[in-house]
N, C-alpha and C. Protein backbone atom coordinates (compact mmCIF):
# COMPACT_ATOMS: atom_id res chain seq x y z
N UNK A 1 24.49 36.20 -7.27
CA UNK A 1 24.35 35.06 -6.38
C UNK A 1 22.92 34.91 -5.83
N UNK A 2 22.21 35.92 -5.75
CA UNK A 2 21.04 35.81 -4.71
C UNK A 2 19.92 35.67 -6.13
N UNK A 3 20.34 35.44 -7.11
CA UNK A 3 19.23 34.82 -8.46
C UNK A 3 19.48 33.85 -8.13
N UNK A 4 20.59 33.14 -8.70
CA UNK A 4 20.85 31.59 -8.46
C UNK A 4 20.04 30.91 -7.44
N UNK A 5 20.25 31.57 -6.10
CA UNK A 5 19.35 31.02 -4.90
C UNK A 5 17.97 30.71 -5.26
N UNK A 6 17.53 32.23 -5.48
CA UNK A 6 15.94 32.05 -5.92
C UNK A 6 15.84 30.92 -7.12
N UNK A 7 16.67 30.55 -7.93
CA UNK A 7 16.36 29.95 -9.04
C UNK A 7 16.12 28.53 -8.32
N UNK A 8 17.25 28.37 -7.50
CA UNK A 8 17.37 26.85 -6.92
C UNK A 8 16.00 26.62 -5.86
N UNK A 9 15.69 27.85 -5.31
CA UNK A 9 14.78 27.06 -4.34
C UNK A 9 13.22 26.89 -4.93
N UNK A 10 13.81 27.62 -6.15
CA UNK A 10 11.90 27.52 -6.76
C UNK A 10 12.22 25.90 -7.37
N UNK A 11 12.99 25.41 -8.38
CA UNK A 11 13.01 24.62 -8.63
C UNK A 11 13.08 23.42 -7.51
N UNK A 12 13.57 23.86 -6.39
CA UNK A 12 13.33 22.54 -4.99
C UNK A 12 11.72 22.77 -5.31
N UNK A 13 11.05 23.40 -5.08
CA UNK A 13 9.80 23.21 -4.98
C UNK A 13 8.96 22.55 -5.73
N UNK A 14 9.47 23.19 -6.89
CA UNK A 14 8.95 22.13 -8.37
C UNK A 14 9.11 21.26 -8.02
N UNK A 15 10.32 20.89 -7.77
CA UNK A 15 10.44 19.64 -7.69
C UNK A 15 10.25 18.61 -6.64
N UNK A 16 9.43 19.20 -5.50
CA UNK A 16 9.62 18.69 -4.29
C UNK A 16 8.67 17.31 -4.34
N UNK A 17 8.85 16.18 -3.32
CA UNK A 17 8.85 14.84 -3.57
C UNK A 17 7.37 14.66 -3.73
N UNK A 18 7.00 12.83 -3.69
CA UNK A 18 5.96 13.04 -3.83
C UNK A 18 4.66 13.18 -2.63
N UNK A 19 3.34 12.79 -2.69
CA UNK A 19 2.72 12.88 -1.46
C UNK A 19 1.87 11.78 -1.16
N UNK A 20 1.34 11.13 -0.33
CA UNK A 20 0.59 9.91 -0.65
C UNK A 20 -0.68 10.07 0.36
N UNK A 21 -1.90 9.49 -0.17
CA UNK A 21 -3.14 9.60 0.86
C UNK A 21 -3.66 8.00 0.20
N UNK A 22 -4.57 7.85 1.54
CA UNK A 22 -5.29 6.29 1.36
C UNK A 22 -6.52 7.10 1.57
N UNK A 23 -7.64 6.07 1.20
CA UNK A 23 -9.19 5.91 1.51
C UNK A 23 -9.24 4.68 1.80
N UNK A 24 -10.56 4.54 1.82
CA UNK A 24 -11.61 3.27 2.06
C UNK A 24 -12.53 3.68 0.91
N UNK A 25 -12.62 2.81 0.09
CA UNK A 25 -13.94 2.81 -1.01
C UNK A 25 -15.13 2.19 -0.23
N UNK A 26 -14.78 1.40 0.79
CA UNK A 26 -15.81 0.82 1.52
C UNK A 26 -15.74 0.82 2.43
N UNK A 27 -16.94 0.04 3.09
CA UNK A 27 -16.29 -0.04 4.50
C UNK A 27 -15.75 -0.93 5.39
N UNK A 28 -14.76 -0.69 5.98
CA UNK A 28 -14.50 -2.17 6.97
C UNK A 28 -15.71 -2.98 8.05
N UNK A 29 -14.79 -4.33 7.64
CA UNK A 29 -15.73 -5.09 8.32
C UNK A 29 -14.85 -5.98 9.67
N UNK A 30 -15.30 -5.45 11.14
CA UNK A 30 -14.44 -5.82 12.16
C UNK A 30 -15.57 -7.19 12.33
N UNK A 31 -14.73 -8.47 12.36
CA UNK A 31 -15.41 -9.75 13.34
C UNK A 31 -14.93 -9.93 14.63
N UNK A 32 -13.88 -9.85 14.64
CA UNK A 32 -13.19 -10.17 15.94
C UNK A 32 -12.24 -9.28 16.23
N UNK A 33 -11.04 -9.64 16.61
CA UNK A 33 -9.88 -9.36 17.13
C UNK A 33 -8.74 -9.77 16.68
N UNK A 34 -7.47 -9.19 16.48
CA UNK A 34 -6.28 -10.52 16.45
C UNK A 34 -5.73 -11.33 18.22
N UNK A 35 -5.55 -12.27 17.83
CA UNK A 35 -5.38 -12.55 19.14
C UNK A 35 -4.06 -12.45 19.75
N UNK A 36 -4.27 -12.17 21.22
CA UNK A 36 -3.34 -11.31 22.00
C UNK A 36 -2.18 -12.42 21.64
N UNK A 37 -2.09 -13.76 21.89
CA UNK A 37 -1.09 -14.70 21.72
C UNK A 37 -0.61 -14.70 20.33
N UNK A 38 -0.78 -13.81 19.34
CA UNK A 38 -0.22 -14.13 18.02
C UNK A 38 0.85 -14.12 18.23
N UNK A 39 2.01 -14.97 17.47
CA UNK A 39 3.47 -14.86 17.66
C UNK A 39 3.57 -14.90 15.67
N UNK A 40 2.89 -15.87 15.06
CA UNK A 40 3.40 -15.92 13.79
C UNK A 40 2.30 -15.85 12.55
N UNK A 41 2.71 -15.36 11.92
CA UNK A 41 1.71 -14.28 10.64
C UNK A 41 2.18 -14.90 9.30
N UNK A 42 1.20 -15.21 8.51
CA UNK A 42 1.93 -15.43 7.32
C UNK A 42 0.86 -14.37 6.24
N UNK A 43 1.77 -14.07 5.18
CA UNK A 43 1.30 -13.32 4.36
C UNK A 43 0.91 -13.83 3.16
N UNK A 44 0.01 -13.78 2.83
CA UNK A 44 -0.75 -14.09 1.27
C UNK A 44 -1.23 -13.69 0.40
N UNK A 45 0.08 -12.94 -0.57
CA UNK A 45 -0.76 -11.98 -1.60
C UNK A 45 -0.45 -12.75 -2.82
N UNK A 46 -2.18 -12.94 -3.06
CA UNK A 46 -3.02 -13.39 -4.18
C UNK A 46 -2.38 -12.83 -5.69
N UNK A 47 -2.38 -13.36 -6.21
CA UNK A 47 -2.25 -13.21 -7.85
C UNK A 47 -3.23 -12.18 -8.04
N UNK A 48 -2.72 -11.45 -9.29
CA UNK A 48 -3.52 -10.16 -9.38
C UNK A 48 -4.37 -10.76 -10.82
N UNK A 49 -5.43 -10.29 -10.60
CA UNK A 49 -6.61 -10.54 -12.02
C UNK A 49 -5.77 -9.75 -13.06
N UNK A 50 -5.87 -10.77 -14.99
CA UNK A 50 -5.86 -9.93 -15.78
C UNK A 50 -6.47 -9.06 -15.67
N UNK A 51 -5.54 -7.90 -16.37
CA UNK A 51 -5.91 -6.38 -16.90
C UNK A 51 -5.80 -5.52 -15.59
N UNK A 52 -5.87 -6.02 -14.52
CA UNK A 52 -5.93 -5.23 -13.41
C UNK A 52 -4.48 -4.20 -12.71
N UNK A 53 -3.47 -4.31 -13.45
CA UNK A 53 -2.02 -3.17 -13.96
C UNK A 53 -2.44 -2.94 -15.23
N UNK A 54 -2.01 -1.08 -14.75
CA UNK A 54 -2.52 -0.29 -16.17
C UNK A 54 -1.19 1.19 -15.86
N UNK A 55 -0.87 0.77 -17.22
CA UNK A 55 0.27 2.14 -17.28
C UNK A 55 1.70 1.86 -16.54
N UNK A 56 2.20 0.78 -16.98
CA UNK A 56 3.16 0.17 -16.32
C UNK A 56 4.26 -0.28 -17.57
N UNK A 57 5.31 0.57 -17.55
CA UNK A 57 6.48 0.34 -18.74
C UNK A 57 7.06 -0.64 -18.18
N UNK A 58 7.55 -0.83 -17.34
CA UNK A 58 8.57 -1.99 -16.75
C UNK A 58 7.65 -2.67 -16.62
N UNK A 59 8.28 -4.48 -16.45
CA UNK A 59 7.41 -5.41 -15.71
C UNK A 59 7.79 -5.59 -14.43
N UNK A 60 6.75 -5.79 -13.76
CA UNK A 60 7.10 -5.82 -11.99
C UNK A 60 6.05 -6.79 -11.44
N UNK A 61 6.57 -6.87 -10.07
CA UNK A 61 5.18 -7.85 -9.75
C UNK A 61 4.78 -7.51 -8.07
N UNK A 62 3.98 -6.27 -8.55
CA UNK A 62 3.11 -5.91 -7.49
C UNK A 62 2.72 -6.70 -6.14
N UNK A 63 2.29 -8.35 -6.50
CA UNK A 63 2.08 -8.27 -5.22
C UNK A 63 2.80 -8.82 -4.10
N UNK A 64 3.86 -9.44 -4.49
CA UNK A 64 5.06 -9.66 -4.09
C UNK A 64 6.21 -8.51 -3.96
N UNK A 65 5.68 -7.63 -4.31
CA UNK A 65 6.46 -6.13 -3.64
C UNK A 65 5.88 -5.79 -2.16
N UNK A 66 4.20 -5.88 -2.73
CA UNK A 66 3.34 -5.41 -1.64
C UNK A 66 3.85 -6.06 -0.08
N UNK A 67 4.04 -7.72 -0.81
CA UNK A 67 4.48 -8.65 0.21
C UNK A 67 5.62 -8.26 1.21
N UNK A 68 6.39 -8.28 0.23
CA UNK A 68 7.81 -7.92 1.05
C UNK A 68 7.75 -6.52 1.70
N UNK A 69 6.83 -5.42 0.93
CA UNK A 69 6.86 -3.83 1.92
C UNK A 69 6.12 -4.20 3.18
N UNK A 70 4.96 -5.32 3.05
CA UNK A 70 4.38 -5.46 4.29
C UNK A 70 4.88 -6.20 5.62
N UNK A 71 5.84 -6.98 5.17
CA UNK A 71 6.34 -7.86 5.83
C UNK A 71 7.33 -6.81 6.67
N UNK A 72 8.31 -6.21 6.30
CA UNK A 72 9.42 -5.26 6.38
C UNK A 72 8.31 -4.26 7.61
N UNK A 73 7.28 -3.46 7.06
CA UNK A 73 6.45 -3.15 8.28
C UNK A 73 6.23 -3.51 9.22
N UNK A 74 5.24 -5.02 9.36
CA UNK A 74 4.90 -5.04 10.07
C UNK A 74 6.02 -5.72 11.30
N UNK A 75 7.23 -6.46 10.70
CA UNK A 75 7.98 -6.41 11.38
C UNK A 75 9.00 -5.41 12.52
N UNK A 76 8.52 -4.29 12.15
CA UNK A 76 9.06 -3.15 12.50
C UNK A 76 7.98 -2.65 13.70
N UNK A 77 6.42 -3.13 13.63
CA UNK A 77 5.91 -2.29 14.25
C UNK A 77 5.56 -3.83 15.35
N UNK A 78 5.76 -5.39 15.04
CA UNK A 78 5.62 -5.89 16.28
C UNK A 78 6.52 -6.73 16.08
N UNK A 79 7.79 -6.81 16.82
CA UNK A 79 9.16 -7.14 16.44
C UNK A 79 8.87 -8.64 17.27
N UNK A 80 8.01 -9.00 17.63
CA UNK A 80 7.57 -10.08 18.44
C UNK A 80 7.32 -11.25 17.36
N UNK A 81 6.46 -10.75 16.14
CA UNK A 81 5.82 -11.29 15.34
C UNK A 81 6.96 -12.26 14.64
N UNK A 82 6.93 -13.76 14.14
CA UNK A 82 7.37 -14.11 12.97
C UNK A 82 6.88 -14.01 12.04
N UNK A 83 7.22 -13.45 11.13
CA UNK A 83 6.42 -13.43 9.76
C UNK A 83 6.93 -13.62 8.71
N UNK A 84 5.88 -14.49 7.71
CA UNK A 84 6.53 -15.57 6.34
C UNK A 84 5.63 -15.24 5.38
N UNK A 85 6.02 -14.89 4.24
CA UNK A 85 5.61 -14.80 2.80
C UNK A 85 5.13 -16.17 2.37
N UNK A 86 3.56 -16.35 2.19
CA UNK A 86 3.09 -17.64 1.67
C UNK A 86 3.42 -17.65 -0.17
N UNK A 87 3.36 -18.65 -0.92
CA UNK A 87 3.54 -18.45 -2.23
C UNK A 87 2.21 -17.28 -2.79
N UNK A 88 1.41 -17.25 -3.80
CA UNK A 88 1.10 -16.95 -4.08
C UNK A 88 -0.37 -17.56 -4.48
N UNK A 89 -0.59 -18.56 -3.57
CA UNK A 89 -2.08 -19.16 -3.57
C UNK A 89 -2.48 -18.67 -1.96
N UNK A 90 -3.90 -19.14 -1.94
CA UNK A 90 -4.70 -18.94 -0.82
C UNK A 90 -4.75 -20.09 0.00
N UNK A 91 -3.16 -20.30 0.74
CA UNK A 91 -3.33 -21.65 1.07
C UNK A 91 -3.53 -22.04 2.61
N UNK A 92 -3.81 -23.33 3.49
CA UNK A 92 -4.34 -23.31 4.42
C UNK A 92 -3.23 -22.47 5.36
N UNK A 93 -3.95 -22.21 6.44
CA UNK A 93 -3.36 -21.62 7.27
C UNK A 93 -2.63 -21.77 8.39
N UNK A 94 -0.93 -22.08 8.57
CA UNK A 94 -0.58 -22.52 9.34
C UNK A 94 0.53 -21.83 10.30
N UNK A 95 -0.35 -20.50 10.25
CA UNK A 95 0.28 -19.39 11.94
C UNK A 95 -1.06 -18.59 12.52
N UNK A 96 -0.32 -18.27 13.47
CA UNK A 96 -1.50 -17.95 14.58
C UNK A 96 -2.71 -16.87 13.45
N UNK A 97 -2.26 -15.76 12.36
CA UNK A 97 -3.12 -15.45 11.48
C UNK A 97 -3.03 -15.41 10.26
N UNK A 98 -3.16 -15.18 9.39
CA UNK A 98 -3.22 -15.10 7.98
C UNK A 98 -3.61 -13.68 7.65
N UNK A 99 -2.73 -13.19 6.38
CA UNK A 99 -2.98 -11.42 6.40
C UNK A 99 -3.17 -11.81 4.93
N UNK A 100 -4.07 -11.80 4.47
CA UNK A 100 -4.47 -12.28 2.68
C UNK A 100 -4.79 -10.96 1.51
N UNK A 101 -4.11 -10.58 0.81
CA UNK A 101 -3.71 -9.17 0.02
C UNK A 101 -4.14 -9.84 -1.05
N UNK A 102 -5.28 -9.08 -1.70
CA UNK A 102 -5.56 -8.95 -3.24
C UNK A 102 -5.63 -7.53 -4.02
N UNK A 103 -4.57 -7.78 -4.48
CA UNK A 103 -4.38 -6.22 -5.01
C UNK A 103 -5.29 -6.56 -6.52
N UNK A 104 -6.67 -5.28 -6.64
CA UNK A 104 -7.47 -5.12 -7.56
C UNK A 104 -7.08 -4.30 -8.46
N UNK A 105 -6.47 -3.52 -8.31
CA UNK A 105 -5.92 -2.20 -9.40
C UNK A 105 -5.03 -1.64 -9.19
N UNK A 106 -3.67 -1.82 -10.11
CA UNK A 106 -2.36 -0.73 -9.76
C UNK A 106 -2.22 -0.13 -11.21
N UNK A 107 -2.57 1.18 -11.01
CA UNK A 107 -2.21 2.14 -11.81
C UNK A 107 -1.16 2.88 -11.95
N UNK A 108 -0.21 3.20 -13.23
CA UNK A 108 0.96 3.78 -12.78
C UNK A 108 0.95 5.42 -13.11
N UNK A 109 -0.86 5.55 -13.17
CA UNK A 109 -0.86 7.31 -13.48
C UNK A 109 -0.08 7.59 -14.61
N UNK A 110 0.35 8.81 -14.60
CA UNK A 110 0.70 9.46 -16.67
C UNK A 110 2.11 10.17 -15.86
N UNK A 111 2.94 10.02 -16.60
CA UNK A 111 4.42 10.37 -16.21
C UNK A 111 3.76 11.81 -16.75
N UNK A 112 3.99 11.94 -17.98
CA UNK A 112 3.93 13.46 -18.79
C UNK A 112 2.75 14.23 -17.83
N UNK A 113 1.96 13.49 -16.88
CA UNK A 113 0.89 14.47 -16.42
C UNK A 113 1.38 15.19 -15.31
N UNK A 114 2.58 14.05 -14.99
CA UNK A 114 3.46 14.28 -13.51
C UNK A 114 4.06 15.68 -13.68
N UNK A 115 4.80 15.28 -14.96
CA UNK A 115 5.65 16.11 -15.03
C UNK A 115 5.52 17.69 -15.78
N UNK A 116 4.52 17.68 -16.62
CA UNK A 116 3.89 18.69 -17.18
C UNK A 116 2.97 19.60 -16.34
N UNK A 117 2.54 18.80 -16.02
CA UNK A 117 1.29 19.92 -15.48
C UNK A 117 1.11 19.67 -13.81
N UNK A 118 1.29 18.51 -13.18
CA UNK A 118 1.89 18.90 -11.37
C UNK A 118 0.35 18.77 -11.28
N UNK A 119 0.78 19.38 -9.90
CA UNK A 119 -0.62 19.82 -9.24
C UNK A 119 -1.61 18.23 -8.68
N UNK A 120 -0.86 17.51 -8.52
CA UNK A 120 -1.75 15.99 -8.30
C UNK A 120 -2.34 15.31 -9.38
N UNK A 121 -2.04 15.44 -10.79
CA UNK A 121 -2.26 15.19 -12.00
C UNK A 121 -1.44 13.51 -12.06
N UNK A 122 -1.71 12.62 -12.66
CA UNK A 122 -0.92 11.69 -13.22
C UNK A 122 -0.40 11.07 -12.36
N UNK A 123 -1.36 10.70 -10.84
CA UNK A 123 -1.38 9.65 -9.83
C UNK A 123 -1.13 8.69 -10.04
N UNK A 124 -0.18 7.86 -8.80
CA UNK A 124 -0.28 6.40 -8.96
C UNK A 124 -1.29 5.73 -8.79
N UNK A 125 -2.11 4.56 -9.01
CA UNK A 125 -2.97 4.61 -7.52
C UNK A 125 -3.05 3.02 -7.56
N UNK A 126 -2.96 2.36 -6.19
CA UNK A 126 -3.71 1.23 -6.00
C UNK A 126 -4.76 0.74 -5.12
N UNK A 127 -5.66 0.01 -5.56
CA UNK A 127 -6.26 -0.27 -4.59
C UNK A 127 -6.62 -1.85 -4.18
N UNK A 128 -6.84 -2.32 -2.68
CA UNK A 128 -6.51 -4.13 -2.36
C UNK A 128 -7.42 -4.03 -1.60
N UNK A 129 -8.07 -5.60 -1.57
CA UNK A 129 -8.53 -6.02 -0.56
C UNK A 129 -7.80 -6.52 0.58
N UNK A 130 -7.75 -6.48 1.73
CA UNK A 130 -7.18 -6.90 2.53
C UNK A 130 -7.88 -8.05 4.11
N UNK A 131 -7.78 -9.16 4.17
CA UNK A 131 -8.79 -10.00 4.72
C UNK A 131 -7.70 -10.53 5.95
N UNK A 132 -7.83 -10.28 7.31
CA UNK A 132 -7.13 -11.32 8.30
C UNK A 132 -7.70 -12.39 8.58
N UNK A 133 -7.05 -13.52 9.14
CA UNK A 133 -7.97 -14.70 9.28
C UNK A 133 -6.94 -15.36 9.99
N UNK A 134 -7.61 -16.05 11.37
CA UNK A 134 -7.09 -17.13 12.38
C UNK A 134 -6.83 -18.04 11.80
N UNK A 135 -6.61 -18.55 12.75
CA UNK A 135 -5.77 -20.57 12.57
C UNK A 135 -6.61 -21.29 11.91
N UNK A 136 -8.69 -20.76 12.43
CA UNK A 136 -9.05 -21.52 11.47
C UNK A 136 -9.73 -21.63 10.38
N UNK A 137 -9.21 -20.19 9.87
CA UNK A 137 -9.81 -19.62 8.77
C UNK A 137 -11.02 -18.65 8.65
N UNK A 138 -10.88 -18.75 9.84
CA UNK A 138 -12.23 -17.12 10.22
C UNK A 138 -12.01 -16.26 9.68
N UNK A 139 -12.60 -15.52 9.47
CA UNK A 139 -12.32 -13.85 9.17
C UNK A 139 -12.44 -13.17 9.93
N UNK A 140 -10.89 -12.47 10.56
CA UNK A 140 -11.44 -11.54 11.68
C UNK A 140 -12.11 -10.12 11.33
N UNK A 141 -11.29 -9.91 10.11
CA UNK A 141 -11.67 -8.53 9.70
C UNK A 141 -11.30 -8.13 8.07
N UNK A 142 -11.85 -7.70 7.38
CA UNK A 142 -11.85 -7.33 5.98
C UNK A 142 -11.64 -5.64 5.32
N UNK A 143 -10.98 -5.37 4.67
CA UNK A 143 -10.78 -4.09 4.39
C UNK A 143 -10.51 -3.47 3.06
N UNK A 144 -11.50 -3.14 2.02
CA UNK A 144 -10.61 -2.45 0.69
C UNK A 144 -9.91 -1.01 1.52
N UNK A 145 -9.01 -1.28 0.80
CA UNK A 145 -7.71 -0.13 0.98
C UNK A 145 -7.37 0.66 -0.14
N UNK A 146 -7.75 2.14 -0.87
CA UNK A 146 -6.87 2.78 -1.59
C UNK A 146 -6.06 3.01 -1.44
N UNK A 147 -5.02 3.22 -2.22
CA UNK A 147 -3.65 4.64 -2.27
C UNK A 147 -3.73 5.49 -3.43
N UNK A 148 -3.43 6.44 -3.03
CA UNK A 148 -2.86 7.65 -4.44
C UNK A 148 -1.51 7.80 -3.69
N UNK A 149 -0.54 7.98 -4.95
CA UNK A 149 0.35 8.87 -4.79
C UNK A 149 0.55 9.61 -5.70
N UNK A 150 1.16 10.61 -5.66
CA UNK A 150 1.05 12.39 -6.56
C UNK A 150 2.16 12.75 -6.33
N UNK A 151 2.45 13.72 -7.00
CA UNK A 151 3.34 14.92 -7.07
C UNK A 151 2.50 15.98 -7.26
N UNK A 152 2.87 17.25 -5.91
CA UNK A 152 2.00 18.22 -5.55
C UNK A 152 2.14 19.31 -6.20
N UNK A 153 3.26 19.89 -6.96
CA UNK A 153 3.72 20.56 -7.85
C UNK A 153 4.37 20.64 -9.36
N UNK A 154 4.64 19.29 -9.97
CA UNK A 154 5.00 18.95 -10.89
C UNK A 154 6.46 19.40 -11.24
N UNK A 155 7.10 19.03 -12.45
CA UNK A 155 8.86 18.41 -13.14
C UNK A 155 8.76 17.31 -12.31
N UNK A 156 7.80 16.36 -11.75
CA UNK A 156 8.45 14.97 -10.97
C UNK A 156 8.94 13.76 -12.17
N UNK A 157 9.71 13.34 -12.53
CA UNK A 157 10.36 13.05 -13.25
C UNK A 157 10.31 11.30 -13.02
N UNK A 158 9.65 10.98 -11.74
CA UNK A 158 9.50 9.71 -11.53
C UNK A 158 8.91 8.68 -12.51
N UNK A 159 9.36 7.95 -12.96
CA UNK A 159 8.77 6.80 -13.80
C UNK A 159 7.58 6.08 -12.96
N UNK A 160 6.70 5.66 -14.03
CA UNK A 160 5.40 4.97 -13.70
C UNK A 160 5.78 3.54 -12.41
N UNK A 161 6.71 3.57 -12.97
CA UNK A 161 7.16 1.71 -12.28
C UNK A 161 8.39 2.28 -10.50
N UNK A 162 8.65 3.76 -10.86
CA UNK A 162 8.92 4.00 -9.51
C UNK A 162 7.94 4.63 -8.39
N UNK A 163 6.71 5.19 -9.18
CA UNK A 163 5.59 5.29 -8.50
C UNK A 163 5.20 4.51 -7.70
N UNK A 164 5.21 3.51 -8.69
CA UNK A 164 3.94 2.23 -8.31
C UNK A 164 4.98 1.72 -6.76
N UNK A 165 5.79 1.66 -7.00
CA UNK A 165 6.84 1.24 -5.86
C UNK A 165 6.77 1.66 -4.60
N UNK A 166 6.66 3.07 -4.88
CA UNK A 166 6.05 4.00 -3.81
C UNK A 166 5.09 4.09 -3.06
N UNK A 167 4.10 3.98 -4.19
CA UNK A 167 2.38 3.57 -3.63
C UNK A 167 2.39 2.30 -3.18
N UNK A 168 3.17 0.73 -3.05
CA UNK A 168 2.95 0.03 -3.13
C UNK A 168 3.73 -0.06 -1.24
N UNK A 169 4.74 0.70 -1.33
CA UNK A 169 5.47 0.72 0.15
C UNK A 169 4.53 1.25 1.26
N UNK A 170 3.69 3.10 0.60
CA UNK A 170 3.03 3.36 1.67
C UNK A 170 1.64 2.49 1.66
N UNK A 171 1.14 1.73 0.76
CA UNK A 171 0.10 0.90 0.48
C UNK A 171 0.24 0.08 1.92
N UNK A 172 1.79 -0.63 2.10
CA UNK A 172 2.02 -1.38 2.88
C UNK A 172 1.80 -0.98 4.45
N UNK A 173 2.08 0.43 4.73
CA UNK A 173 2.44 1.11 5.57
C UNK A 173 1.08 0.91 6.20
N UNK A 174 -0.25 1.41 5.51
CA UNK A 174 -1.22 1.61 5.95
C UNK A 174 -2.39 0.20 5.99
N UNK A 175 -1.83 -0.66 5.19
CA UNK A 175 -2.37 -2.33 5.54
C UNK A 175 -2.24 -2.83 6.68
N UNK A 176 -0.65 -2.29 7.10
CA UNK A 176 0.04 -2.63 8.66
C UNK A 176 -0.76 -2.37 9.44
N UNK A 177 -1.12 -0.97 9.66
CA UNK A 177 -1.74 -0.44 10.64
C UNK A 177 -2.99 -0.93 11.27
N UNK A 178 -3.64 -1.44 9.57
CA UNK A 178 -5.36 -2.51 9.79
C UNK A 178 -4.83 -3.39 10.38
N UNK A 179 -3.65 -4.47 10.46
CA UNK A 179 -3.27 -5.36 10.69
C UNK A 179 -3.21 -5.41 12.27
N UNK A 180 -2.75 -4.54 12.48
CA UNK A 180 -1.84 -4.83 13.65
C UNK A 180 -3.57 -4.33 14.89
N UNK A 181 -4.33 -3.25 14.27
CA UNK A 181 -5.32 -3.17 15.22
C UNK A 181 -6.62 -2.95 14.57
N UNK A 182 -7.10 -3.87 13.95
CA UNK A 182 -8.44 -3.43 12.98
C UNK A 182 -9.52 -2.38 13.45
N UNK A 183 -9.75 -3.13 14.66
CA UNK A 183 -10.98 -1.61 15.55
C UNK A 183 -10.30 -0.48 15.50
N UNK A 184 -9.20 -0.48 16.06
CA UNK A 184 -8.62 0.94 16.62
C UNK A 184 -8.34 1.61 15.06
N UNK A 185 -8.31 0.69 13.89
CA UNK A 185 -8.23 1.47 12.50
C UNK A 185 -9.37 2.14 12.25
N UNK A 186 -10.52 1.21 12.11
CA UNK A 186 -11.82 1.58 11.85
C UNK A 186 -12.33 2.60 12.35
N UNK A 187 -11.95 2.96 14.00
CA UNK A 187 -12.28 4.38 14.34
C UNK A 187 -11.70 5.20 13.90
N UNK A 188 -10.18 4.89 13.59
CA UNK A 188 -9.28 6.58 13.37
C UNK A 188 -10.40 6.36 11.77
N UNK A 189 -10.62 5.52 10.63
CA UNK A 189 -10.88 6.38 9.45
C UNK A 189 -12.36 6.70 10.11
N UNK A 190 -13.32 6.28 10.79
CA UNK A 190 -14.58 7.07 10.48
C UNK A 190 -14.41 8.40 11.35
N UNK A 191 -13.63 8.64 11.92
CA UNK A 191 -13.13 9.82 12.61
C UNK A 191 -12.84 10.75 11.50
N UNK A 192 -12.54 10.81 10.35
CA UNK A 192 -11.68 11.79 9.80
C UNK A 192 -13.05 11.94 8.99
């Protein structure tokens, strides 16, 4: 009995989930503020450039995932907010801001790298621009955003297209956060 155990908890480990970190390839750019009276947000993620998904077996559509993980956020973190999914153009702006997502690169990393060899091998990764903008089209603030996501030990067994899903939720997670307070973002990353 006490093999079995050991057998099972090494394999939890192998197998344990995945892990996700963001960067900044650049740097943010704060103009303003969002304003204290925002009540309604609309979201606008841009069509993604050919070639810019790489390693993707399923078809999916990134930025309308991105959309809906962001929306689902940021609703969660200002329950005040209305917030509406614009189509998929850059169109005028008609709520208190505009949250405009161009996702530049979603990679779905190497399954076999996941799963063979571990160790943070065979990442998801994406990376977006992310631009807020008032009623009248200002720019309050601008942001490229990475993600990786990994598996820290490898057997992760996850498909490329459930990665990307992953990276694309905490992608969302951490867009929110620019969203909701751009300065107070900009310090926590030059802090780290």
């Amino acid at each position: 009995m006490p093999r079995a155990v050991l057998v099972s908890a090494t394999l939890l480990l192998l197998c344990a989930g995945c892990v996700s970190y963001s960067n900044l390839p650049d740097a943010i750019r704060v103009h303003g503020s969002i304003p204290q009276n925002t009540q309604t947000v609309s979201i606008q993620s841009l069509p993604m450039k050919r070639g810019a998904m790489m390693n993707v077996e399923d078809p999916l559509d990134p930025p309308l995932l991105l959309a809906r993980s962001l929306k689902e956020v940021l609703a969660r973190k200002r329950p005040g907010w209305k917030i509406e999914i614009d189509s998929g153009q850059a169109s005028p702006i008609r709520s208190d801001i505009a949250v405009r997502a161009e996702i530049v690169e979603v990679d779905g990393g190497s399954a076999g790298a996941r799963f063979w060899i571990g160790f943070n091998a065979g990442a998801a990764q994406s990376t977006i621009r992310v631009s807020i903008l008032d009623r009248a089209g200002k720019e309050l603030a601008v942001a490229p955003i990475s993600h990786s996501t990994m598996c820290p030990l490898g057997w992760c067994t996850d498909s490329n297209k459930m990665m990307i899903q992953r990276n694309l939720q905490s992608l969302a997670e951490e867009v929110a956060e620019f969203v909701v307070n751009p300065s107070e973002y900009e310090k926590r990353k030059e802090a780290r």
